[in-house]
N, C-alpha and C. Protein backbone atom coordinates (compact mmCIF):
# COMPACT_ATOMS: atom_id res chain seq x y z
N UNK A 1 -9.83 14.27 -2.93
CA UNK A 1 -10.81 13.94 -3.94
C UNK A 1 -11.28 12.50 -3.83
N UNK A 2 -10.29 11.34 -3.34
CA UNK A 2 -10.19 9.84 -2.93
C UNK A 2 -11.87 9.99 -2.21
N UNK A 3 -11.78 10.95 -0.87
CA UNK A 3 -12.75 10.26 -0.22
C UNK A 3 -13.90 11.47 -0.44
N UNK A 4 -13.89 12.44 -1.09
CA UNK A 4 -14.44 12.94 -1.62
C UNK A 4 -16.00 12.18 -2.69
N UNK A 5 -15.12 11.93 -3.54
CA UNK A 5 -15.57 10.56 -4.58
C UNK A 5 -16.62 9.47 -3.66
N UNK A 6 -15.76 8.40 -2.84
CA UNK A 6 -16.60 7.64 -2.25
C UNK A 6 -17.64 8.51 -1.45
N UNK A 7 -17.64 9.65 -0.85
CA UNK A 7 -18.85 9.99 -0.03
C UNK A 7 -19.85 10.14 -0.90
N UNK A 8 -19.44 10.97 -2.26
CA UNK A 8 -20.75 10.90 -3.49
C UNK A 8 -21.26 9.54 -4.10
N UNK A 9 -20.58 8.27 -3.84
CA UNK A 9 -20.90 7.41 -4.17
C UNK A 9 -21.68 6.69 -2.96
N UNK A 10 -21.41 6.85 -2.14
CA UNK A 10 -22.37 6.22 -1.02
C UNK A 10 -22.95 6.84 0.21
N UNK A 11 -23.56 7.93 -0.01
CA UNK A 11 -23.82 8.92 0.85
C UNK A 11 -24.51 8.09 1.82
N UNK A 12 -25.04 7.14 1.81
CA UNK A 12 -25.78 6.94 3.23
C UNK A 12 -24.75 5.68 4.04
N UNK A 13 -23.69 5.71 3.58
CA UNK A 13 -22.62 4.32 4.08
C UNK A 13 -21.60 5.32 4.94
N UNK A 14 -21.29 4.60 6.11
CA UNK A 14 -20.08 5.00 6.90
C UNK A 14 -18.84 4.66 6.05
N UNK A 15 -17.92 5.48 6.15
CA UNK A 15 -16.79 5.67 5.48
C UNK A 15 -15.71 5.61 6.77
N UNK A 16 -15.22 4.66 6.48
CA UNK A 16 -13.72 4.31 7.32
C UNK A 16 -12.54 4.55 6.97
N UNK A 17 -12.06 5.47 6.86
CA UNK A 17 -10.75 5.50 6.18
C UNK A 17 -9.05 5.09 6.68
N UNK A 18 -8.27 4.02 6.21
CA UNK A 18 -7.36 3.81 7.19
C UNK A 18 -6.17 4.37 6.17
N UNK A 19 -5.73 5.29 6.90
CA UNK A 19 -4.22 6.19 6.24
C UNK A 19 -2.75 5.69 6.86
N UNK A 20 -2.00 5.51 5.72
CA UNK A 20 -0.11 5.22 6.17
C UNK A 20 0.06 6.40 5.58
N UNK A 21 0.79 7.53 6.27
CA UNK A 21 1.75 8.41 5.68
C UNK A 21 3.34 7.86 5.57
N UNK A 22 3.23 6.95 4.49
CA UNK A 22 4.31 5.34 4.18
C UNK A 22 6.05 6.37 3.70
N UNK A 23 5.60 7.54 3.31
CA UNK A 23 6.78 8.64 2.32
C UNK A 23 7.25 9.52 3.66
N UNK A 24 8.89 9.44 3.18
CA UNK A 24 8.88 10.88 4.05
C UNK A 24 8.26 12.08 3.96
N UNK A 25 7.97 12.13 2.19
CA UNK A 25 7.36 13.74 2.10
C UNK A 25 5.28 13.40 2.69
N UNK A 26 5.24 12.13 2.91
CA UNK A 26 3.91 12.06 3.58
C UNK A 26 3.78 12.19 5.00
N UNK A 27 5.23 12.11 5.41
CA UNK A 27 4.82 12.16 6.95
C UNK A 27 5.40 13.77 7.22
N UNK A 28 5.29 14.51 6.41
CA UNK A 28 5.74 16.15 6.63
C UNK A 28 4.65 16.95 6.78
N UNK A 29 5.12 18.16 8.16
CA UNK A 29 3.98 18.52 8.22
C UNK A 29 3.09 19.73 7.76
N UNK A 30 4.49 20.11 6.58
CA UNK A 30 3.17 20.99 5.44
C UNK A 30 1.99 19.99 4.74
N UNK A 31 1.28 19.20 4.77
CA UNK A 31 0.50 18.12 4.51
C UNK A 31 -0.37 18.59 5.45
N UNK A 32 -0.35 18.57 6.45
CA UNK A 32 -1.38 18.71 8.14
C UNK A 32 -2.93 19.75 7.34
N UNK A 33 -2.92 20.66 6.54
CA UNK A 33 -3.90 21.21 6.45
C UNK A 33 -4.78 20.42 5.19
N UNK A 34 -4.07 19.79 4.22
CA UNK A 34 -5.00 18.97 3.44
C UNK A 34 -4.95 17.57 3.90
N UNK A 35 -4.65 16.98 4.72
CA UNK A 35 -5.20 15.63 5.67
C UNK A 35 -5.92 16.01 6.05
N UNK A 36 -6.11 17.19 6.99
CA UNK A 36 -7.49 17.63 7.73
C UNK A 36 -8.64 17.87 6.83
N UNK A 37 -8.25 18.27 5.64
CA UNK A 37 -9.75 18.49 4.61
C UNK A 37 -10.05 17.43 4.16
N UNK A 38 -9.09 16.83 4.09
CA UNK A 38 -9.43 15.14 3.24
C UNK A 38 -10.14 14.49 3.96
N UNK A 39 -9.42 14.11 5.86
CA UNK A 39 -9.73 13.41 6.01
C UNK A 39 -11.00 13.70 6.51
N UNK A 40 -11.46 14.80 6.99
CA UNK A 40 -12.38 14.89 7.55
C UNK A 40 -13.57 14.46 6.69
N UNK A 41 -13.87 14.55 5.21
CA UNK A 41 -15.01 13.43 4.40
C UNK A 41 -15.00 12.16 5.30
N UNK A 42 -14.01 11.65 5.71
CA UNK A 42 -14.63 9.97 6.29
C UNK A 42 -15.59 9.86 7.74
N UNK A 43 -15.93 9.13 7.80
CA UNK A 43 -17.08 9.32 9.39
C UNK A 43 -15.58 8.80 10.55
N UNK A 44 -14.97 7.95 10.17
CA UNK A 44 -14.24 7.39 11.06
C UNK A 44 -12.78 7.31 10.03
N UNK A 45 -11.75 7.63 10.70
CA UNK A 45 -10.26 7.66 10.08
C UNK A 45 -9.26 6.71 11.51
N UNK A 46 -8.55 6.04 10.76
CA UNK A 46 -7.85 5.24 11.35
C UNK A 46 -6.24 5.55 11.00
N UNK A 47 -5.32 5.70 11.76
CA UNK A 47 -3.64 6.23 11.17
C UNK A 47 -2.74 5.25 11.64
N UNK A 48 -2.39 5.05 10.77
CA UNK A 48 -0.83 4.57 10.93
C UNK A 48 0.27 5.77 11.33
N UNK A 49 0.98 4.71 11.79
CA UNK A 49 2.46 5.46 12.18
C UNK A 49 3.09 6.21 10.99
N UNK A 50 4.24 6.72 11.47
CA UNK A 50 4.89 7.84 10.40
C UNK A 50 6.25 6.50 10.17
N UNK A 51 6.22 5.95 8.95
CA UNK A 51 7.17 4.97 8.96
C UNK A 51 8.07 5.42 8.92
N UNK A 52 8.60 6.29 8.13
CA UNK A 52 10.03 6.94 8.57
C UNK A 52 10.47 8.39 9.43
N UNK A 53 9.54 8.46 10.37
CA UNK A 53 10.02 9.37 11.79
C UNK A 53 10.85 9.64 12.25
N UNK A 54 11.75 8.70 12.16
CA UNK A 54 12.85 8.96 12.65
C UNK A 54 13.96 9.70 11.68
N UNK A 55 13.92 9.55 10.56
CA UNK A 55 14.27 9.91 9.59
C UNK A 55 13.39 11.77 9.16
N UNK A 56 12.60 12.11 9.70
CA UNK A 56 12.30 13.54 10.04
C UNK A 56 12.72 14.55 11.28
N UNK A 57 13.05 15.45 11.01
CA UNK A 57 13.64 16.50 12.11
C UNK A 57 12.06 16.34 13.00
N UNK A 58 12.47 16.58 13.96
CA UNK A 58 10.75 17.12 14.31
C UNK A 58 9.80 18.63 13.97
N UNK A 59 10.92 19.14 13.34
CA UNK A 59 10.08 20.86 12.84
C UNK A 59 9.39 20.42 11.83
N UNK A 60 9.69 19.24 10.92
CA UNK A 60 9.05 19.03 9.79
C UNK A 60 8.11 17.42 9.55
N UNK A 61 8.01 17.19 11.05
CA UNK A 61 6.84 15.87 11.04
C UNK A 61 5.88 16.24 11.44
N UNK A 62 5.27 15.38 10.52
CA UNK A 62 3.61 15.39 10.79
C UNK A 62 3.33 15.06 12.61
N UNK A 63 2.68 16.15 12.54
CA UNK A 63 2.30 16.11 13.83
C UNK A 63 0.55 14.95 14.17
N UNK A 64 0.75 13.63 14.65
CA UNK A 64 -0.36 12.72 14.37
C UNK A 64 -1.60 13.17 15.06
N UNK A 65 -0.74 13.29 16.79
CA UNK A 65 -1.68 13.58 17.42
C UNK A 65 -2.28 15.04 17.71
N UNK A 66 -2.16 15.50 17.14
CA UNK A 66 -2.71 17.24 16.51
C UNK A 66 -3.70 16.55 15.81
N UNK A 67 -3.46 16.42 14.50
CA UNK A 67 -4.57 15.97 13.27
C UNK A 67 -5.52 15.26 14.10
N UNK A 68 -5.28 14.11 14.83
CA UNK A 68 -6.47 13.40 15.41
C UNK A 68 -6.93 14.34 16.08
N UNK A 69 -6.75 14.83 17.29
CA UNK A 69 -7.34 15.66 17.77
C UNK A 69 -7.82 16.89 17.09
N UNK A 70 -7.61 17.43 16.06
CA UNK A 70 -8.41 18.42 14.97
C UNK A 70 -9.62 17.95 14.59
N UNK A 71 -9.35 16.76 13.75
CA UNK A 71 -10.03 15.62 13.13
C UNK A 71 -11.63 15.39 14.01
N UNK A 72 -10.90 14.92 15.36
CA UNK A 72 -11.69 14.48 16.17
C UNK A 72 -12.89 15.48 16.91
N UNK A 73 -12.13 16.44 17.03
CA UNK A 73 -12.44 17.77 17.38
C UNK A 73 -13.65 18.53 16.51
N UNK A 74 -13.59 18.16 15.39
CA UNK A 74 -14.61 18.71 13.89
C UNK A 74 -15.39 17.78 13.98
N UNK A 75 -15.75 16.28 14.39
CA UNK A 75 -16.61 15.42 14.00
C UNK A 75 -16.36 14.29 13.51
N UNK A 76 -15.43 14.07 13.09
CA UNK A 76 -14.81 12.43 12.40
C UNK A 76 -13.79 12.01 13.08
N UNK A 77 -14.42 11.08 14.48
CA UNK A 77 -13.50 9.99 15.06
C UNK A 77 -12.23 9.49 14.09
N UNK A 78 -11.02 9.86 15.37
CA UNK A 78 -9.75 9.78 14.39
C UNK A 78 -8.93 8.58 15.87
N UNK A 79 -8.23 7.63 15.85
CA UNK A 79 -7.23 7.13 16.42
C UNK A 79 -6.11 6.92 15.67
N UNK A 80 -4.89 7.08 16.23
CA UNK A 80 -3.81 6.52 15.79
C UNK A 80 -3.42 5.20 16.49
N UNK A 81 -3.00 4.42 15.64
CA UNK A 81 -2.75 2.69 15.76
C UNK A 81 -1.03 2.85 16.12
N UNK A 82 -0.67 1.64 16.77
CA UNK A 82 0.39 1.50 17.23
C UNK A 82 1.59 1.08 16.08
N UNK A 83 0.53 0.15 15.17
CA UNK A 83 1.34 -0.58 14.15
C UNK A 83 -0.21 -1.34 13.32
N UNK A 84 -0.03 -1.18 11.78
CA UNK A 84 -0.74 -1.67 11.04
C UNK A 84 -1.28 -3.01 11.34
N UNK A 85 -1.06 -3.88 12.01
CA UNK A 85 -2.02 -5.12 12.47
C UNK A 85 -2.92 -4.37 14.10
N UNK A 86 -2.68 -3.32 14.51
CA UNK A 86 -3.29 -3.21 15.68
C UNK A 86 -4.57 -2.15 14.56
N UNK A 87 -4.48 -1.75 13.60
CA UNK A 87 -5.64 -1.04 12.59
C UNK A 87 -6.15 -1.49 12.14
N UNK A 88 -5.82 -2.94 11.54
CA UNK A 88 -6.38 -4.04 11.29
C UNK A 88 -7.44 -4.49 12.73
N UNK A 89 -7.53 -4.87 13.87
CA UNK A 89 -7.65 -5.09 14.52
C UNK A 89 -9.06 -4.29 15.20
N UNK A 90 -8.64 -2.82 15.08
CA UNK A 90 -9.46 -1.60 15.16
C UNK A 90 -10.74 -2.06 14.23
N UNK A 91 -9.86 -2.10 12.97
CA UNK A 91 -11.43 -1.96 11.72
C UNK A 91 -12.18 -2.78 11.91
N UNK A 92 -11.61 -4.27 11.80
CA UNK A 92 -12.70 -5.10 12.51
C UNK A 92 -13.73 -5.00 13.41
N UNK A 93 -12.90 -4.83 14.66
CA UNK A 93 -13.92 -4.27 15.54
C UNK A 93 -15.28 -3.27 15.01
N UNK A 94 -14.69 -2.39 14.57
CA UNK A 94 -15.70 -1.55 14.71
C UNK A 94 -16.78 -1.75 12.87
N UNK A 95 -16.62 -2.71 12.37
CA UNK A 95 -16.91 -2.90 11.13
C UNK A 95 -18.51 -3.37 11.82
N UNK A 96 -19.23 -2.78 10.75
CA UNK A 96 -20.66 -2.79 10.62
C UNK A 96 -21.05 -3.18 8.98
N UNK A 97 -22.45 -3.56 9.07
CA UNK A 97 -22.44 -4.25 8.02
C UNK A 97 -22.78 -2.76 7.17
N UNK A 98 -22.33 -3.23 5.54
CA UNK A 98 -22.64 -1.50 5.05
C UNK A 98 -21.58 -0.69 4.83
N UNK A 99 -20.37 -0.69 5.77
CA UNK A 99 -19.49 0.33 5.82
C UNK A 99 -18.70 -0.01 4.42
N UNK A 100 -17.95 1.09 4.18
CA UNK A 100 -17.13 1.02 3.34
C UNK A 100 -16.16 1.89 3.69
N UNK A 101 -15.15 0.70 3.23
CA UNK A 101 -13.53 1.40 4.27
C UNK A 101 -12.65 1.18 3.09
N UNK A 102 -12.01 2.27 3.03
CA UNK A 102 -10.61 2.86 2.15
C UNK A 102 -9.03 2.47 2.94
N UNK A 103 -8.47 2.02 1.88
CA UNK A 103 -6.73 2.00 2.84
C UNK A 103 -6.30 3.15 2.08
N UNK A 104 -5.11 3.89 2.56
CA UNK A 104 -4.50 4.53 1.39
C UNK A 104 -2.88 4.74 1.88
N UNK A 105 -2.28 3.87 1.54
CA UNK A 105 -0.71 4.03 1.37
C UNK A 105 -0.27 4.29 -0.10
N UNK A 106 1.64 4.84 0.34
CA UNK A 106 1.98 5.01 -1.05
C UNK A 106 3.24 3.40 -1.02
N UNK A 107 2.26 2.68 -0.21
CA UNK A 107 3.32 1.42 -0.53
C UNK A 107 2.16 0.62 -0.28
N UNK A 108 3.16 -0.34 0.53
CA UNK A 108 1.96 -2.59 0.51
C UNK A 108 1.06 -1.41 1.70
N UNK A 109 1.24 -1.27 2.75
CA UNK A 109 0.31 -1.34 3.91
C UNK A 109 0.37 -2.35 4.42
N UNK A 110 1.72 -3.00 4.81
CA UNK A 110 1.68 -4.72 5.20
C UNK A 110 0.60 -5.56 4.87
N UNK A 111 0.48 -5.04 3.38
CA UNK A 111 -0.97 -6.04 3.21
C UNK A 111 -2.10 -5.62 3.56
N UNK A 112 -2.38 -4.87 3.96
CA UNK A 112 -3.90 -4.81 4.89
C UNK A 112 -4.90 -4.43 3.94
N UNK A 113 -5.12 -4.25 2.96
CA UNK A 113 -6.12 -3.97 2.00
C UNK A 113 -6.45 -5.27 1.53
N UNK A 114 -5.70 -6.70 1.48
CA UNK A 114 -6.25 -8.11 1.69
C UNK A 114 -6.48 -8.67 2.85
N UNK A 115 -5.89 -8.21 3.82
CA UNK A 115 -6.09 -8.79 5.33
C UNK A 115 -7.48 -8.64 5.59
């Protein structure tokens, strides 16, 4: 509904969206079918790592590079970042004047919503 919302609010603005799945129950991969609906509203989606991965079996992690490639696959350029200053790094780059870009963690995001 997050980026839902902003697309009705700025229909003619690129939408960047940069996602932390920061929770274990965020980096699980019953989630995989409403990330894909969500994310796909943004023109461009940017991912963070699964912060606690290691801490998931692999039957039940989010699978990243699936979603990007779904993602990517439907129309909305998706990369996954190595580590939240290399997304930082990304957005810049590709920042145009106009855009409007979303963070969405369920923690800081090392900051990056002031960075």
């Amino acid at each position: 509904m997050t980026l839902e919302g902003l697309r009705d609010r700025f229909p003619e603005r690129r939408l960047i969206a940069l996602f932390e799945p920061r929770t274990l129950t965020a980096g699980r991969s019953f989630l995989h079918d409403g990330y894909l609906r969500a994310l796909s509203r943004a023109d461009r989606v940017l991912l963070a790592p699964i912060s606690h991965h290691l801490r998931l079996p692999d039957s039940e992690r989010l699978d990243l590079e699936r979603l990007t490639a779904e993602l990517t696959a439907a129309g909305t350029p998706t990369t996954i970042g190595d580590s939240v200053d290399s997304l930082l790094a990304m957005a810049l780059d590709e920042a145009r004047s106009g855009d409007v870009f979303i963070t969405m963690s369920s923690g800081s995001f090392e900051g990056l919503p002031y960075r």
